[in-house]
C-alpha atoms as a PDB file:
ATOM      1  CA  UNK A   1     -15.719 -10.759  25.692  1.00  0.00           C
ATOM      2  CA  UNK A   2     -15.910 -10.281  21.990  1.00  0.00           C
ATOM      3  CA  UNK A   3     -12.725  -9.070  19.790  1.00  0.00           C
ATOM      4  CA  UNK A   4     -12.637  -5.833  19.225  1.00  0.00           C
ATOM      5  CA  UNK A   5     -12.243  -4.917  15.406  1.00  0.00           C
ATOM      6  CA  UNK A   6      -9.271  -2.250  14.219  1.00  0.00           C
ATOM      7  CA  UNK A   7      -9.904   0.462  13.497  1.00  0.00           C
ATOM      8  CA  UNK A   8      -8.624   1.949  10.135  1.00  0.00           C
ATOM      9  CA  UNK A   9      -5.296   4.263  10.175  1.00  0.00           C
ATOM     10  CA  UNK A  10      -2.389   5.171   7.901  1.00  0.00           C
ATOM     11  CA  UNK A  11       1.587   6.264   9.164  1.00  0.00           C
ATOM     12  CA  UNK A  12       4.176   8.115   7.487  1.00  0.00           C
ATOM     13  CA  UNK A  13       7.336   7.410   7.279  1.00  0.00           C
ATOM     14  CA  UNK A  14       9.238  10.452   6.523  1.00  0.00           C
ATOM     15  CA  UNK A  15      12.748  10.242   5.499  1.00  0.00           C
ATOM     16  CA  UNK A  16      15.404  12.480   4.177  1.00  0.00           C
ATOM     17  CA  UNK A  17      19.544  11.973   3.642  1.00  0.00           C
ATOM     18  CA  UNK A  18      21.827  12.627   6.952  1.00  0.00           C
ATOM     19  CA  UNK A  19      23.134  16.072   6.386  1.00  0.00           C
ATOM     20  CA  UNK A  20      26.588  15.738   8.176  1.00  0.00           C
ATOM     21  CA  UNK A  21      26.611  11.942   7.338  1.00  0.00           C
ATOM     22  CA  UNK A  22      26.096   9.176   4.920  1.00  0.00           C
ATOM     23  CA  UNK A  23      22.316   7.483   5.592  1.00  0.00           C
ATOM     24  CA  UNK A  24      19.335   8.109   5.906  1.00  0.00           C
ATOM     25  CA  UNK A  25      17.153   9.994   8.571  1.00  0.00           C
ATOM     26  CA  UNK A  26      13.778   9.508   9.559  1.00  0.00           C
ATOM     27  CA  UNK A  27      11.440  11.748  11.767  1.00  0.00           C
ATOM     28  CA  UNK A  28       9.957  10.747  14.960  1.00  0.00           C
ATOM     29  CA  UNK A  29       7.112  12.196  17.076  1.00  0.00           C
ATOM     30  CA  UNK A  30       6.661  12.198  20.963  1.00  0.00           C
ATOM     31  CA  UNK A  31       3.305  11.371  21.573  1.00  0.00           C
ATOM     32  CA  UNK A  32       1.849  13.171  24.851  1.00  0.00           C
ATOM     33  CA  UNK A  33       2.077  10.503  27.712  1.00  0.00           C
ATOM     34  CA  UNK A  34      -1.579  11.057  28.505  1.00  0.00           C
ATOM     35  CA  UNK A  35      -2.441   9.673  24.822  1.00  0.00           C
ATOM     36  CA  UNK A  36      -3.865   6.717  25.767  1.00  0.00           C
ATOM     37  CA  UNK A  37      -3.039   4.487  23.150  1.00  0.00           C
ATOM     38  CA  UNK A  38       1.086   4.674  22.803  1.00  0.00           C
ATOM     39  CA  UNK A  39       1.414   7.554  25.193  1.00  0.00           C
ATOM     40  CA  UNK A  40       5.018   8.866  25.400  1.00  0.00           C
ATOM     41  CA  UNK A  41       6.096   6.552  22.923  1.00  0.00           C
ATOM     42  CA  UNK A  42       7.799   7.647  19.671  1.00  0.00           C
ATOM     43  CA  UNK A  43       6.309   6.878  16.048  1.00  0.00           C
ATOM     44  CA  UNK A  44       6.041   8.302  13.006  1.00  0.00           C
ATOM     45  CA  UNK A  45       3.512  10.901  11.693  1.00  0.00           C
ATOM     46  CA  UNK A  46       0.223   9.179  11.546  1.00  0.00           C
ATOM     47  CA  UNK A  47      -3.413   8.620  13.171  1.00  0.00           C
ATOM     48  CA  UNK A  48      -6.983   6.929  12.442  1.00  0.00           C
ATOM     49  CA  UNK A  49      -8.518   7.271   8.699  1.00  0.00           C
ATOM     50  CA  UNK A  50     -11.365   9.568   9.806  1.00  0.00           C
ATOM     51  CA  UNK A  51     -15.034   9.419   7.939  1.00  0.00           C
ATOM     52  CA  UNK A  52     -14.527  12.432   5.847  1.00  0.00           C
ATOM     53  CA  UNK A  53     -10.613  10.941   4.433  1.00  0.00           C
ATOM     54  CA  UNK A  54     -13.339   8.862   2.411  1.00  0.00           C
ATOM     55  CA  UNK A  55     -14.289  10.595  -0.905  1.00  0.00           C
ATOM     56  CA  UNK A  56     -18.223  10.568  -2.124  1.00  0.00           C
ATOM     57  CA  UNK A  57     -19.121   7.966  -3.482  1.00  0.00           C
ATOM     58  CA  UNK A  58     -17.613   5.758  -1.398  1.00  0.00           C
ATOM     59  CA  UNK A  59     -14.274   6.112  -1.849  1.00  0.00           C
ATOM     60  CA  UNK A  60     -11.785   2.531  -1.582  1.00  0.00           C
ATOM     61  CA  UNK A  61      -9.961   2.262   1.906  1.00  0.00           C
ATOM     62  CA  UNK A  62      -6.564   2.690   0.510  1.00  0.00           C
ATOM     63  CA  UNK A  63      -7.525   5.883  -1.055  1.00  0.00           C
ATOM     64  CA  UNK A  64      -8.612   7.219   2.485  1.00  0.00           C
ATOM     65  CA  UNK A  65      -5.662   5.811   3.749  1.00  0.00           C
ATOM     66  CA  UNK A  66      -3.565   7.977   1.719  1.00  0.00           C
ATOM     67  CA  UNK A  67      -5.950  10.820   2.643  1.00  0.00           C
ATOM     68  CA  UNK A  68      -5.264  10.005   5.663  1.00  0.00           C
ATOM     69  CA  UNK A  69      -1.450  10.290   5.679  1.00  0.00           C
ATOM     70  CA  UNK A  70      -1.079  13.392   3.903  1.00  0.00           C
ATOM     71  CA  UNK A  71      -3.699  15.068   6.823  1.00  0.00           C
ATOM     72  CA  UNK A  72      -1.833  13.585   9.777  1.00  0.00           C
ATOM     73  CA  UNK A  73       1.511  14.277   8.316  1.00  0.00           C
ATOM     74  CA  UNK A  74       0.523  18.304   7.942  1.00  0.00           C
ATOM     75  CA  UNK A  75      -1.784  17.881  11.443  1.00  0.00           C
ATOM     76  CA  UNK A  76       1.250  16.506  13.330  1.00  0.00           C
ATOM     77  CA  UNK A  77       4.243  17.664  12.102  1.00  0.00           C
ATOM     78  CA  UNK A  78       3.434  20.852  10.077  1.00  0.00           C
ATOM     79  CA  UNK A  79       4.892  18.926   6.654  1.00  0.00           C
ATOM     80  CA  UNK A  80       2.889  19.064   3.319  1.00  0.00           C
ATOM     81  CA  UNK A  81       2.989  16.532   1.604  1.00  0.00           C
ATOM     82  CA  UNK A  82       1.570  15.138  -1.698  1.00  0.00           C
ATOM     83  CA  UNK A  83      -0.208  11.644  -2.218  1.00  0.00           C
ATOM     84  CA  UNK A  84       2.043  11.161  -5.034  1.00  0.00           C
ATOM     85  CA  UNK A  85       5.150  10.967  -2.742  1.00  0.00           C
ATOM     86  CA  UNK A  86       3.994   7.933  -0.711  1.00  0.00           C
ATOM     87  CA  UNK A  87       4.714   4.501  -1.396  1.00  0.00           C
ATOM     88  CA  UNK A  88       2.323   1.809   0.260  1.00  0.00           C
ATOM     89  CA  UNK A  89       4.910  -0.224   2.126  1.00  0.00           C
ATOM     90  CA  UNK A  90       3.603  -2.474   5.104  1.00  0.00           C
ATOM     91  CA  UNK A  91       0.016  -2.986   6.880  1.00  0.00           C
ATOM     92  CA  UNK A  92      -0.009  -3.933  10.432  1.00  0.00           C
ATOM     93  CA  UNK A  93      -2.928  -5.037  12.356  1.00  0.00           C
ATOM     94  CA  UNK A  94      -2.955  -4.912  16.553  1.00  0.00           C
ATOM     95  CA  UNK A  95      -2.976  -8.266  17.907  1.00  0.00           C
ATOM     96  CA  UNK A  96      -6.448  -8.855  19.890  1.00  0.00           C
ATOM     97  CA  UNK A  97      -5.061  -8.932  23.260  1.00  0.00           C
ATOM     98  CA  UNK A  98      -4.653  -5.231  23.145  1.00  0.00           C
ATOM     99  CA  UNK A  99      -7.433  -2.824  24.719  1.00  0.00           C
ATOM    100  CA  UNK A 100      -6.768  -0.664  21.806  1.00  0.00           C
ATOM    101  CA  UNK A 101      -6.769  -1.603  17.864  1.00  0.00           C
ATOM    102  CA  UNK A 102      -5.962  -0.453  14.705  1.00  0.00           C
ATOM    103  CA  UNK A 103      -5.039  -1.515  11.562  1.00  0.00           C
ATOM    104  CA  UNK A 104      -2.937   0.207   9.723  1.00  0.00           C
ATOM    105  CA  UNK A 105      -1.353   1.408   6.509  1.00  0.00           C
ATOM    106  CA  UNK A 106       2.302   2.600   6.294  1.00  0.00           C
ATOM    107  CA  UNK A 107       3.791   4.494   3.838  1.00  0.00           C
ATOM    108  CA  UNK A 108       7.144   5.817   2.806  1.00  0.00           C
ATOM    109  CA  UNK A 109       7.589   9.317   1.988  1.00  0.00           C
ATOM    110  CA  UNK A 110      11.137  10.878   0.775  1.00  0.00           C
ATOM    111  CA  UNK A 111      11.729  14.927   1.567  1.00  0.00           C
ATOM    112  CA  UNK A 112      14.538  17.611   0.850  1.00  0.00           C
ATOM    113  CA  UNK A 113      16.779  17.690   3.942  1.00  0.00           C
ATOM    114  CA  UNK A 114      15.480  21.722   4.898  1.00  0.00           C
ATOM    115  CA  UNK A 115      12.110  21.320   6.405  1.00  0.00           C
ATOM    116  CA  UNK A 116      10.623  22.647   9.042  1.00  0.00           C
ATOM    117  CA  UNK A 117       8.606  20.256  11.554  1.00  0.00           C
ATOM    118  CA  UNK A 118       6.354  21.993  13.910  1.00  0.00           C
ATOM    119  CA  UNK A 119       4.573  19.662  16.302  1.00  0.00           C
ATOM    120  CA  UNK A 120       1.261  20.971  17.595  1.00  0.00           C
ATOM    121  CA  UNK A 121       2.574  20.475  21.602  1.00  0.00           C
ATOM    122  CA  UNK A 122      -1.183  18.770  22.550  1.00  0.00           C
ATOM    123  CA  UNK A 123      -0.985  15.489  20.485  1.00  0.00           C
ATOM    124  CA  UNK A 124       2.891  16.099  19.708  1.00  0.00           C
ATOM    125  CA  UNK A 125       5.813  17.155  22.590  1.00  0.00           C
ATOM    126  CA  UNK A 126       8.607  16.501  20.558  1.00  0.00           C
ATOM    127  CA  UNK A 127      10.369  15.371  17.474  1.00  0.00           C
ATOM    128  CA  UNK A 128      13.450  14.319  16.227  1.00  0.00           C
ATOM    129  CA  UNK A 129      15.318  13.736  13.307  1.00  0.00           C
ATOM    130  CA  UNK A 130      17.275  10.252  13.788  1.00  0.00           C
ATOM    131  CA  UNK A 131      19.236   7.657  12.066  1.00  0.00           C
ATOM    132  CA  UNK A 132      17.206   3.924  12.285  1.00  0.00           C
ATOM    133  CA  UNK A 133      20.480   2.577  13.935  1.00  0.00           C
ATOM    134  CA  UNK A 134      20.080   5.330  16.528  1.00  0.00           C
ATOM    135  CA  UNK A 135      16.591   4.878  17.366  1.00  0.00           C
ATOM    136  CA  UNK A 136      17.042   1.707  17.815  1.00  0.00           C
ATOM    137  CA  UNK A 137      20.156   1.853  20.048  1.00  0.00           C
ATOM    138  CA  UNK A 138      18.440   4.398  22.027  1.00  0.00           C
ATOM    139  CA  UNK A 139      15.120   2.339  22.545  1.00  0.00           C
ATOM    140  CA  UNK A 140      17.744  -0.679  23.475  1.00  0.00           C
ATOM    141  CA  UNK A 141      19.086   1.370  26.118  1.00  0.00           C
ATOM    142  CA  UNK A 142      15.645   2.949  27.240  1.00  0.00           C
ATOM    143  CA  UNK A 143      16.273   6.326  26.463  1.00  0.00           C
ATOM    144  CA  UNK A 144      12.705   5.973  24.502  1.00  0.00           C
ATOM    145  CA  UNK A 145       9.999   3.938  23.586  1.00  0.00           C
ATOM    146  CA  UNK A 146       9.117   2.757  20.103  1.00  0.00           C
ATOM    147  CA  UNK A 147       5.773   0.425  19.274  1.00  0.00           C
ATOM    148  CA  UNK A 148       6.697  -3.042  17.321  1.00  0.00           C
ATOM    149  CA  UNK A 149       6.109  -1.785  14.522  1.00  0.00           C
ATOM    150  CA  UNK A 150       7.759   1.263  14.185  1.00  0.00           C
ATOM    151  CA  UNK A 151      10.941  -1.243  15.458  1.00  0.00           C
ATOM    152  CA  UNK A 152      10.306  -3.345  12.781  1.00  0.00           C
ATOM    153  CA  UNK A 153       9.894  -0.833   9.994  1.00  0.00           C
ATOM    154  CA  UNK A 154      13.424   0.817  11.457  1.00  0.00           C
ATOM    155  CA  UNK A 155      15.540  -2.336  10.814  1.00  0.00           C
ATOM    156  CA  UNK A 156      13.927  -2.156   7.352  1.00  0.00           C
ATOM    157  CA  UNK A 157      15.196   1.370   6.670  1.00  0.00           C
ATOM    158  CA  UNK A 158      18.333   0.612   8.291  1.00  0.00           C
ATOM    159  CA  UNK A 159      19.336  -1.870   5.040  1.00  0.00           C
ATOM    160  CA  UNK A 160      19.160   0.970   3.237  1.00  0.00           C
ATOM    161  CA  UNK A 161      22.219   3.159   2.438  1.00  0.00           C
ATOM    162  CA  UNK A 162      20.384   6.544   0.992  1.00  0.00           C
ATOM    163  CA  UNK A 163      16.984   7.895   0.485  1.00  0.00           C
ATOM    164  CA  UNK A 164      16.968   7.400  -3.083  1.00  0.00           C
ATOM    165  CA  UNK A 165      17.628   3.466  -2.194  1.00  0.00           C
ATOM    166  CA  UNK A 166      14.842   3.402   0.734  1.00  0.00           C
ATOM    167  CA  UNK A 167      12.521   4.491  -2.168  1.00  0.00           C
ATOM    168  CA  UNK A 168      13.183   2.112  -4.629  1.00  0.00           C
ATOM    169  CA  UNK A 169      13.408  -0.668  -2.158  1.00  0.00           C
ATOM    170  CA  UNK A 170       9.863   0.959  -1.101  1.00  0.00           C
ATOM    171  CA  UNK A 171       8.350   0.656  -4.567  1.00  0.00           C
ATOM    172  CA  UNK A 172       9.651  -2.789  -5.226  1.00  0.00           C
ATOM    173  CA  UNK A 173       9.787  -5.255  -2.135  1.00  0.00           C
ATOM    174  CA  UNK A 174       6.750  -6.855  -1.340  1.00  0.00           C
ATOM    175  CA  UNK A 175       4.194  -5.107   1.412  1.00  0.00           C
ATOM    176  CA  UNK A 176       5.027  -6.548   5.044  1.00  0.00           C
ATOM    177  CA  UNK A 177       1.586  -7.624   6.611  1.00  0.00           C
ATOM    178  CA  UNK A 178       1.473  -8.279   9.839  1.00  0.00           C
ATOM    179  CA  UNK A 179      -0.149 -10.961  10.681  1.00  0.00           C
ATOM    180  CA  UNK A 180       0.907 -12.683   7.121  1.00  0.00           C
ATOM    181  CA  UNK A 181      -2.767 -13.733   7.369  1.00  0.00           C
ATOM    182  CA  UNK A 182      -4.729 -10.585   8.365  1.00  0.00           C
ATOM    183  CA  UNK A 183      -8.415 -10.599   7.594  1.00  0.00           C
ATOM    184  CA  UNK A 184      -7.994  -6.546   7.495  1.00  0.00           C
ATOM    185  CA  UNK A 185      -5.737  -6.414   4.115  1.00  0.00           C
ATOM    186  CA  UNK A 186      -7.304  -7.610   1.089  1.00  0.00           C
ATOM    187  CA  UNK A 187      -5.734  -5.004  -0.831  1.00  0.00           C
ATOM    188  CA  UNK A 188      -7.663  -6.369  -4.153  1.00  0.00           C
ATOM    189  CA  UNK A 189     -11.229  -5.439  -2.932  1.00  0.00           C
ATOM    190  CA  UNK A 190      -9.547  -2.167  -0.708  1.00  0.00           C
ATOM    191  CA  UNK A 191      -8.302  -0.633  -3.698  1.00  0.00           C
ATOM    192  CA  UNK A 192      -4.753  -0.546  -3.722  1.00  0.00           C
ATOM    193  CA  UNK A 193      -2.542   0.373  -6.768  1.00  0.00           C
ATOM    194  CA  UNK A 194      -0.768  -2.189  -8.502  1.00  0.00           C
END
């Protein structure tokens, strides 16, 4: 059987500063159980780069990526948000074994605490609003189910006292790839800004 190649798609991870606390918050989406790929699991805002996220002429991957995340973000959540406001953080790839593949782009994104998320209730059952240290302790105990990545990119955040921090740590750590050697990210030859 032949390896099936990823498919291009882009994630947002929206934060915002804990209202009634110090930290940070971050918003997560129920996908609909009957999703196929990651059904019932929570993530963040996000989805494949479709053909049209790519501009005439042909427009660089990472541009459609960003496309991308600004469409899902608005599709999924009901937030709009600007391409200037996300920061190109980490690019994870699906290892082969899995039936389903993507590779994709993730991006940070800070927003005012008052916003109003509205989930379409198809795609999207349910969102919350949750500290990375609570996620986490709530996937431990099983209360919900968060992808690898979306772990990973949690105990990232979680170093991170405030939005404003998140942010600059987003614009100046290096981008996580996953694998470290992932034929999908040449980010030279897929446009992305220095």
């Amino acid at each position: 059987m032949s390896e099936m190649t990823p498919v291009p798609a882009a994630t947002v991870v929206v934060a915002r500063d804990a209202a009634a606390e110090q930290g940070i918050e971050v918003l997560l989406l129920r996908r609909n159980s009957k999703l196929v790929f990651h059904g019932g699991h929570w993530v963040f805002p996000g989805g494949r780069i479709d053909a049209a996220d790519f501009e005439e002429p042909a427009g660089s991957e990472y541009a459609a990526a960003v496309r991308a995340a600004v469409r899902e973000t608005q599709e999924e959540a009901g937030l709009v948000i600007a391409p200037e406001q996300l920061v190109h953080t980490a690019h994870w790839t699906t290892p082969p074994s899995l039936p389903r593949r993507f590779c994709t782009w993730f991006f940070m994104c800070a927003l005012d605490r008052d916003v109003e998320v509205t989930v379409d209730n198809q795609e999207i059952l349910e969102h919350r609003w949750l500290s990375p240290s609570a996620a986490l302790r709530a996937a431990k105990a099983e209360e919900l189910v968060l992808p690898q990545p979306t772990k990973e990119t949690l105990k990232q955040i979680a170093e991170q006292s405030c939005v404003a921090d998140l942010m600059n740590w987003a614009r100046n750590a290096p981008v996580h790839v996953f694998p470290d050697d992932s034929e999908f990210y040449r980010p030279s030859e897929m446009g992305v800004l220095a």
